[in-house]
Protein backbone atom coordinates (compact mmCIF):
# COMPACT_ATOMS: atom_id res chain seq x y z
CA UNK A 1 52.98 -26.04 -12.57
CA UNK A 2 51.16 -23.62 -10.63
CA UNK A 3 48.68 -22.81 -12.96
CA UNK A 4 48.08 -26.12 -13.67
CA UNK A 5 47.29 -27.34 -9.79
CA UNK A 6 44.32 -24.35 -10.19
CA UNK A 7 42.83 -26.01 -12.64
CA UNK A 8 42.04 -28.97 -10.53
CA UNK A 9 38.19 -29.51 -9.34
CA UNK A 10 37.14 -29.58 -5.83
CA UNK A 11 35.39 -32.73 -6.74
CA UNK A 12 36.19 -35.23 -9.47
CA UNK A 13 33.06 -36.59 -11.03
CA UNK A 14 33.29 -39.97 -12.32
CA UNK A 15 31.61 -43.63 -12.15
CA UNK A 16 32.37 -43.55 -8.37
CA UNK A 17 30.38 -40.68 -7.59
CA UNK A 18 27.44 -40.77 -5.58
CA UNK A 19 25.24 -38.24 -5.82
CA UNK A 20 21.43 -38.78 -4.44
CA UNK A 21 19.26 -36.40 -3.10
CA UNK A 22 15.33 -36.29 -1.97
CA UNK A 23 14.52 -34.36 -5.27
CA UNK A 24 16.96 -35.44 -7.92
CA UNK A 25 19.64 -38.40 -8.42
CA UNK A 26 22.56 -39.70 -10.75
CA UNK A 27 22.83 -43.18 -12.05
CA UNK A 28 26.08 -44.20 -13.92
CA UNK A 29 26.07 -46.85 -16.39
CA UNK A 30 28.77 -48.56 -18.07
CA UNK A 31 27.96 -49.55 -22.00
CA UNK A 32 30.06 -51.00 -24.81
CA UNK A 33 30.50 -48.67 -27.30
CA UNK A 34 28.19 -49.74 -29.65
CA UNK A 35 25.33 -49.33 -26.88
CA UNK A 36 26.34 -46.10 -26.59
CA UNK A 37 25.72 -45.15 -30.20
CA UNK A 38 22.51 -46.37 -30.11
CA UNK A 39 21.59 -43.51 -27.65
CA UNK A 40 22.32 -40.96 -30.46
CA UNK A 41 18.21 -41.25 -31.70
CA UNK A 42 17.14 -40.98 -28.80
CA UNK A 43 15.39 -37.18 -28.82
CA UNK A 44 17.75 -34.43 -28.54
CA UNK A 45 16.17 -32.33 -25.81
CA UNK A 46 16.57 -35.34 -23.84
CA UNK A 47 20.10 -36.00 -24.48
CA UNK A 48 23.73 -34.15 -23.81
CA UNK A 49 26.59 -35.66 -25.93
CA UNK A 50 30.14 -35.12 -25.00
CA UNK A 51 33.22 -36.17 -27.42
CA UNK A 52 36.13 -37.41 -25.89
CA UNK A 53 38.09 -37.97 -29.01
CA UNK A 54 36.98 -40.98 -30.91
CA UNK A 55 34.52 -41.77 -27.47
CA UNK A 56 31.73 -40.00 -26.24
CA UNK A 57 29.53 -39.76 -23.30
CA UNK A 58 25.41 -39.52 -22.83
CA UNK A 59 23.41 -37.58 -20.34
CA UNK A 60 19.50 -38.47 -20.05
CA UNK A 61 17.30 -36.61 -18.47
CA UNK A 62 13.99 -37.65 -17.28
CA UNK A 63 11.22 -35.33 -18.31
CA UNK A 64 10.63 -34.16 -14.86
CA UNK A 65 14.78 -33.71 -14.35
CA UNK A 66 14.46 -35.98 -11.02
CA UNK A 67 17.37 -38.09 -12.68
CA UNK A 68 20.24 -37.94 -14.84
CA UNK A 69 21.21 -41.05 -16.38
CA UNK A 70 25.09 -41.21 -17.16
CA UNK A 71 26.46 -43.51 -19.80
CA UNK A 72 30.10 -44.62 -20.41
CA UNK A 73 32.62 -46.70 -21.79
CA UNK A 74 35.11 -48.09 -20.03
CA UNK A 75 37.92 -46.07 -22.33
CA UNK A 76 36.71 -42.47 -21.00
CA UNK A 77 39.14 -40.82 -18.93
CA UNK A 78 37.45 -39.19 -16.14
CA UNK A 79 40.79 -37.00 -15.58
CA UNK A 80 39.88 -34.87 -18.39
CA UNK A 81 39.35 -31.48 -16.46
CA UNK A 82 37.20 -30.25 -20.22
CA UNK A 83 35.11 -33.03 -19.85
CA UNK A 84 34.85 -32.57 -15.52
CA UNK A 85 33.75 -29.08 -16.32
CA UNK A 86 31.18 -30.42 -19.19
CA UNK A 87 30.10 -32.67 -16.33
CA UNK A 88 29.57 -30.29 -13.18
CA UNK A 89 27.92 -27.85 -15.71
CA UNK A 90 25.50 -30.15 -16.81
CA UNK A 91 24.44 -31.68 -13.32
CA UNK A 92 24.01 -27.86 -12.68
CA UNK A 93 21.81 -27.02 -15.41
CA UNK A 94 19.59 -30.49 -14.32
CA UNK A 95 19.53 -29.10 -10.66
CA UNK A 96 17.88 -25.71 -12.03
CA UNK A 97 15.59 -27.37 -14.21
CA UNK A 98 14.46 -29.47 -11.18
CA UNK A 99 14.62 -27.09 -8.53
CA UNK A 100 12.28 -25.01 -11.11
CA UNK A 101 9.57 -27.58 -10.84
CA UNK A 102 9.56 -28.45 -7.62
CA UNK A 103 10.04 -25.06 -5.60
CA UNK A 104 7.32 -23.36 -6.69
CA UNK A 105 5.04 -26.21 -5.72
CA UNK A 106 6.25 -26.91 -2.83
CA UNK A 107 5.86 -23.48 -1.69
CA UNK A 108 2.08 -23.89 -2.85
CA UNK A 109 1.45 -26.70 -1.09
CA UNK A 110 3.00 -25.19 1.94
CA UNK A 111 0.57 -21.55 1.41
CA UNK A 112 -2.52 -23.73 1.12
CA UNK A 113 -1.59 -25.70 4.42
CA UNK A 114 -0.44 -22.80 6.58
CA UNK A 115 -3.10 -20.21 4.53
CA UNK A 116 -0.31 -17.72 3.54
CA UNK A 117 -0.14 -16.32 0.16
CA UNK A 118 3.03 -15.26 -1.82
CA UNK A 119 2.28 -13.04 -4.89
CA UNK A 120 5.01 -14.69 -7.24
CA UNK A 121 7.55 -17.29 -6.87
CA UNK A 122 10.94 -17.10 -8.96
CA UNK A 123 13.98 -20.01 -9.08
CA UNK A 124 17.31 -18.37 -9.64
CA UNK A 125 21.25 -18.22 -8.56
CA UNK A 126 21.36 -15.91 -5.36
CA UNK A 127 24.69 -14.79 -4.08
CA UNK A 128 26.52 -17.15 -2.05
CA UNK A 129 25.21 -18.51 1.03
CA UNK A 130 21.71 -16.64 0.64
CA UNK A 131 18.88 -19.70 0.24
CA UNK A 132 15.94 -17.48 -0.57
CA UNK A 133 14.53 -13.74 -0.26
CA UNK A 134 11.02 -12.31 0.42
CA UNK A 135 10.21 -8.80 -0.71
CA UNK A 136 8.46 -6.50 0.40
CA UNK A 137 5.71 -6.48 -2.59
CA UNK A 138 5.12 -10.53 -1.02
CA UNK A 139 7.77 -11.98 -4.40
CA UNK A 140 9.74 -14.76 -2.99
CA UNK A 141 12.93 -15.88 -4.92
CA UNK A 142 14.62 -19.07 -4.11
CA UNK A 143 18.30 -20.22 -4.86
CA UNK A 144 17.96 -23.47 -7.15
CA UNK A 145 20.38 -24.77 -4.08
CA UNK A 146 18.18 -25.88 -1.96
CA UNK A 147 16.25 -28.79 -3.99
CA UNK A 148 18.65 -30.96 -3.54
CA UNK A 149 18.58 -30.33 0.54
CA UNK A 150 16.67 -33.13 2.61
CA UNK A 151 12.97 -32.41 2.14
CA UNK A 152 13.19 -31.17 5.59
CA UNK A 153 15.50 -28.37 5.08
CA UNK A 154 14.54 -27.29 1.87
CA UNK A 155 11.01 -27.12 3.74
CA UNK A 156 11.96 -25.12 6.57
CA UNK A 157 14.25 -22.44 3.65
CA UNK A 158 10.79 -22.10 2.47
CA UNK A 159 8.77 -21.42 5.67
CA UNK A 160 11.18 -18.88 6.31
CA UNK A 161 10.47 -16.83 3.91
CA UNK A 162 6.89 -17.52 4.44
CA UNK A 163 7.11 -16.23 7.41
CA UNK A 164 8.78 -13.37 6.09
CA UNK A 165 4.94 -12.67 4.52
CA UNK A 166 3.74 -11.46 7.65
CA UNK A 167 7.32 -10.62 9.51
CA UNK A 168 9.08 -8.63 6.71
CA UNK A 169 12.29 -8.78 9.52
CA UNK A 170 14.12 -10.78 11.78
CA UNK A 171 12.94 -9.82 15.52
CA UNK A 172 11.29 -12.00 17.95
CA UNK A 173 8.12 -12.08 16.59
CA UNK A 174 8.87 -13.49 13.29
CA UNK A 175 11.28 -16.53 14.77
CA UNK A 176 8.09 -16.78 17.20
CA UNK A 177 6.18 -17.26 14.17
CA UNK A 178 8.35 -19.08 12.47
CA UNK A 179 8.74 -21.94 14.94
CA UNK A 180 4.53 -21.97 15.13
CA UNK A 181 5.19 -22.67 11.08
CA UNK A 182 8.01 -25.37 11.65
CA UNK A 183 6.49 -27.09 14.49
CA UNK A 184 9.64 -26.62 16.83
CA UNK A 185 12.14 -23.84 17.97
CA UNK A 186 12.88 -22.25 14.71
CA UNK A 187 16.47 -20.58 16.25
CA UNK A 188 17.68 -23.90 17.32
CA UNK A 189 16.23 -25.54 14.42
CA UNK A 190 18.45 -22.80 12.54
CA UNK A 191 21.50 -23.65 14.20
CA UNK A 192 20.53 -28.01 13.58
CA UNK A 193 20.27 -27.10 10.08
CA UNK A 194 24.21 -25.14 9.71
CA UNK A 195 25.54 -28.12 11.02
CA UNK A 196 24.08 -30.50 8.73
CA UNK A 197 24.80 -28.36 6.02
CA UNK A 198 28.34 -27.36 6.84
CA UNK A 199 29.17 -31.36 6.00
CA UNK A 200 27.90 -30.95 2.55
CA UNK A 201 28.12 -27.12 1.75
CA UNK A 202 31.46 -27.35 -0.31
CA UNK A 203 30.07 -29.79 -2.61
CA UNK A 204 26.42 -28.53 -3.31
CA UNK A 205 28.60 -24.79 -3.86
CA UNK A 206 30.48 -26.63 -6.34
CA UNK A 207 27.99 -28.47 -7.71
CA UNK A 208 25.94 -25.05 -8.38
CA UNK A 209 28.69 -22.71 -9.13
């Protein structure tokens, strides 16, 4: 019984679920099940198939991974904690794909506005509760995490470590600097941005885990 309970997810994923962000978005639809074969030519790098016995269910992508289309019968069991898994997994893997795309160029647009020059840019899982790094040879990493922030915040994740491009540390000056890149007080905006966060942080952990 135990062992059972620690199976369940945090978050159930299902028809109900709402999940829409600046950056990327989900769309459920509900199909017969003849409509839902017909999905099976469409091109496979596009396209995630999962079984549920005789039933199945299709993920589409978009080419830029802003949305994930979700089709269903009305016969899948959402309960199914194999298929919740195949689910979360998959919404994951869209998220990096995404955050991929658009990290890198927002944090170009951002260098060619505020004249400050990374040397690389990499998208990749960071340990938890760490948004982004700067080194010290000017390579900035970013945790996938963050694209589907508001624009705002995922904005301000990267102007900090902008910042850290000239401040490679966390004294006065570089908050000083910071808030010159932000436009406001970047310690208060710091502790604005843990509050919105704190409503969401459990699910965009699961979400990414």
């Amino acid at each position: 019984m135990e062992s059972s309970v620690k199976k369940q997810p945090l978050f159930w994923i299902n028809p109900n679920t709402r999940l829409s962000f600046s950056q990327f978005s989900i769309k459920w639809y509900r199909c017969e099940e003849r409509e839902l074969l017909a999905f099976c030519a469409i091109e496979q790098e596009r396209r995630k198939t999962y079984h549920v016995n005789s039933l199945c269910i299709h993920l589409l992508y978009e080419e830029d991974f802003s949305l994930l289309h979700i089709l269903y019968s009305d016969d899948v069991k959402f309960n199914n904690i194999r298929l919740q898994k195949w689910l979360r997994e998959s919404i994951r893997d869209a998220v990096m794909e995404r955050a991929k795309i658009v990290l890198p160029q927002r944090l170009h647009e951002l260098e060619a506005k505020h004249h400050l020059w990374a040397k690389g840019v990499t998208v990749r899982k960071l340990r938890k509760g760490v948004l982004g790094q700067c080194y010290s040879d000017k390579q900035i990493v970013f945790s996938p995490i963050i694209v589907i922030f508001p624009q705002e915040l995922m904005d301000i994740v990267i102007l900090h470590e902008m910042a850290h491009l000239k401040y490679y540390h966390h004294r006065k000056t570089f908050w000083v600097f910071l808030s010159t890149l932000i436009g406001m007080d970047a310690r208060e905006q710091n502790q604005i941005q843990d509050i919105v966060l704190s409503k969401y942080w459990e699910l965009y952990v699961f979400l990414m885990k």
